[in-house]
C-alpha atoms as a PDB file:
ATOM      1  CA  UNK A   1     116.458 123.658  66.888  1.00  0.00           C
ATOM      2  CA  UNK A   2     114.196 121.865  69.931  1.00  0.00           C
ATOM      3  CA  UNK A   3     116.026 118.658  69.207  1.00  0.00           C
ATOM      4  CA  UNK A   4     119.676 120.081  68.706  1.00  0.00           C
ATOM      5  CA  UNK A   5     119.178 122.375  71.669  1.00  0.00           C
ATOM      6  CA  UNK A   6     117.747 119.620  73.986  1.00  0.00           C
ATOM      7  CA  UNK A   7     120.940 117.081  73.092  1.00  0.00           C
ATOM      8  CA  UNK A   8     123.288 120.267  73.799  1.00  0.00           C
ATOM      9  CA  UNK A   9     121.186 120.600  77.264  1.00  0.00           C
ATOM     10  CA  UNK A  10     121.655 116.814  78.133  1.00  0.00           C
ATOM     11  CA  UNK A  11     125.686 117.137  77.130  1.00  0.00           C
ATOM     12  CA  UNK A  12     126.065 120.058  79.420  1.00  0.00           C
ATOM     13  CA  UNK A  13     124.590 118.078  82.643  1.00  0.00           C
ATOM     14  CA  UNK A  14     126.285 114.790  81.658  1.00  0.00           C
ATOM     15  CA  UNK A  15     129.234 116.642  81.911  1.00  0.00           C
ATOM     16  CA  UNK A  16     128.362 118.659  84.932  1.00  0.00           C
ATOM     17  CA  UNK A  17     127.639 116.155  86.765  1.00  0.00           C
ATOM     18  CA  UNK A  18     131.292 113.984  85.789  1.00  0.00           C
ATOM     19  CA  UNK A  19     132.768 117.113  86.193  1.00  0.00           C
ATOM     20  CA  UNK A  20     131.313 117.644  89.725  1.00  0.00           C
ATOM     21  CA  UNK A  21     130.888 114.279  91.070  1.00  0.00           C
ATOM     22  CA  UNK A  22     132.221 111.179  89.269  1.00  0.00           C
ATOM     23  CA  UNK A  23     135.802 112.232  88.429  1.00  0.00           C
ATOM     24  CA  UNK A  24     136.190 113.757  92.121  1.00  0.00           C
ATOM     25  CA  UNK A  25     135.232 110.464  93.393  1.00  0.00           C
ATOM     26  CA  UNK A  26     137.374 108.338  91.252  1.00  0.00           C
ATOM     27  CA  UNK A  27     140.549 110.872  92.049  1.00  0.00           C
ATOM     28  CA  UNK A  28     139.567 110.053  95.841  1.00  0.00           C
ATOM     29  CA  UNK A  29     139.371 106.204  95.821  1.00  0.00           C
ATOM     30  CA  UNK A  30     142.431 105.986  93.935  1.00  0.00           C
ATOM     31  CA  UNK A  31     144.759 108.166  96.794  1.00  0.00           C
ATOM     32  CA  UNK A  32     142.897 105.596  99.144  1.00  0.00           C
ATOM     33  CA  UNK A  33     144.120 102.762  97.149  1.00  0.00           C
ATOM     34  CA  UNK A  34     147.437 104.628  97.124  1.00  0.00           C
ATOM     35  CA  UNK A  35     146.973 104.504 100.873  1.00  0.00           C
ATOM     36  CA  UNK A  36     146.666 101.452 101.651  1.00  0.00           C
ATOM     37  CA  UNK A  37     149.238  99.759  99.217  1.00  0.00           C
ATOM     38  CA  UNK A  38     152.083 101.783 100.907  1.00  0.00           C
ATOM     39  CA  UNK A  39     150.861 100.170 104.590  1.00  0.00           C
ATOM     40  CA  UNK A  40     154.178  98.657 106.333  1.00  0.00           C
ATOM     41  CA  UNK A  41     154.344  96.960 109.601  1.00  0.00           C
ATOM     42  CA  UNK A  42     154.401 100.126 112.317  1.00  0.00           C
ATOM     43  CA  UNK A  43     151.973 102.157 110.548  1.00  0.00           C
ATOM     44  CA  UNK A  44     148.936 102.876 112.921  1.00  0.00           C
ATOM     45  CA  UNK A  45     145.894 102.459 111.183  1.00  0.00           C
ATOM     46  CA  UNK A  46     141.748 102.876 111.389  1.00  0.00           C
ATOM     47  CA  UNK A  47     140.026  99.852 110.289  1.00  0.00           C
ATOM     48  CA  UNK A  48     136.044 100.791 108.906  1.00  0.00           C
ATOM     49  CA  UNK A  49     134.434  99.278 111.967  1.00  0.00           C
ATOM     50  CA  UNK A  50     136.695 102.727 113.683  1.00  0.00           C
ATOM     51  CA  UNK A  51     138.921  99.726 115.590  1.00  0.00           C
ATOM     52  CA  UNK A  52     142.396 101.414 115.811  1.00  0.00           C
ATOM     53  CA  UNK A  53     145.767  99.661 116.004  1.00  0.00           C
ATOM     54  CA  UNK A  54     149.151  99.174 115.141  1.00  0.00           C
ATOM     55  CA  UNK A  55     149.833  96.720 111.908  1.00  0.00           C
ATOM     56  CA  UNK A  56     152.417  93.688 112.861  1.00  0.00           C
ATOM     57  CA  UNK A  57     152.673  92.246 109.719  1.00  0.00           C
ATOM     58  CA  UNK A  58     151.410  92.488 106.231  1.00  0.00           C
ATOM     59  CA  UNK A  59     150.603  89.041 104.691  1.00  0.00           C
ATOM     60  CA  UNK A  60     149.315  89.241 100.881  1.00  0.00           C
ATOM     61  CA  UNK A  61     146.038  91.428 101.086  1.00  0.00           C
ATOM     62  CA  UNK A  62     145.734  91.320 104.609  1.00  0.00           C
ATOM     63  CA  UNK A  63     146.839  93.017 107.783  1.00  0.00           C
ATOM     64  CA  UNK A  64     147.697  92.038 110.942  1.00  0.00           C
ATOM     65  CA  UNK A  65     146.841  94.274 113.145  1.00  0.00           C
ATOM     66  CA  UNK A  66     147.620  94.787 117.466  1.00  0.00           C
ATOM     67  CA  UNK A  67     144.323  96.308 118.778  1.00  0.00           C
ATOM     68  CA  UNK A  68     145.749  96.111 122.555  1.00  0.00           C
ATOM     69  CA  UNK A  69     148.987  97.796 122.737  1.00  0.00           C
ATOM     70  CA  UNK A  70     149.369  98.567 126.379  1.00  0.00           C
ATOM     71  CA  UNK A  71     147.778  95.402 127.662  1.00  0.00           C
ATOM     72  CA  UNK A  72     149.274  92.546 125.662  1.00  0.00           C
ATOM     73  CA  UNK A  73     149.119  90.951 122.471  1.00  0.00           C
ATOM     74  CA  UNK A  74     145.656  91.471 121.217  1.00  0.00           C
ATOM     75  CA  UNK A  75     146.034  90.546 117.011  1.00  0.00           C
ATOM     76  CA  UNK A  76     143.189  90.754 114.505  1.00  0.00           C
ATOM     77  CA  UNK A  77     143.701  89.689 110.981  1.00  0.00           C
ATOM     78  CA  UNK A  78     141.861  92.038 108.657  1.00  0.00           C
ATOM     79  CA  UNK A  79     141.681  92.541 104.623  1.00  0.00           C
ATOM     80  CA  UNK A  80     142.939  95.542 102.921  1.00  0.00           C
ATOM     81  CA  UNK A  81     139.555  96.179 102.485  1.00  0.00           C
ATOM     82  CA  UNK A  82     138.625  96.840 105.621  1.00  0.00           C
ATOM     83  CA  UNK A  83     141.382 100.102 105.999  1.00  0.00           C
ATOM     84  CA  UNK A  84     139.483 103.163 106.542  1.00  0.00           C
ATOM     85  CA  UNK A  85     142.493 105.208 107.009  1.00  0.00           C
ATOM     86  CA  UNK A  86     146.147 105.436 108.157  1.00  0.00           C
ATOM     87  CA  UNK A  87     146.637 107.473 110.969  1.00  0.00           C
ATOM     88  CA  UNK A  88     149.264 109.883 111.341  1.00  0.00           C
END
């Protein structure tokens, strides 16, 4: 019974812990993912360095992006990668 009951024991926190913190996580990055794949030039977005702009264009896996909207053309090319967030 010590060896069935420990197994049982281990079961219960494996799944605990997917339960609790693995499958959140995975439900999380992919809405991110979601996110970023529906970006379209207009969208105002938060890179991870917290740099906010407006994206110009979208060229394969990377954004451009218009850091200096009232002063004049101020572009940054960034990778999808580097999207913290759209911002509504």
């Amino acid at each position: 019974m010590g060896t069935i009951g420990s197994l049982l024991i281990m079961l219960l926190l494996f799944a605990i812990f997917y339960f609790m913190i693995i499958l959140p996580q995975k439900k999380a990055m992919q809405a991110h993912e979601k996110e970023i794949s529906e970006i379209v030039a207009g969208d105002r977005v938060e890179t991870v360095s917290r740099v906010y702009g407006k994206v110009v264009s979208v060229i394969d896996d990377d954004f451009v992006i218009n850091i200096a909207e009232g002063s004049g053309e101020l572009n940054i090319r960034i990778h999808k990668q580097g999207i913290a967030r759209v911002v509504k």
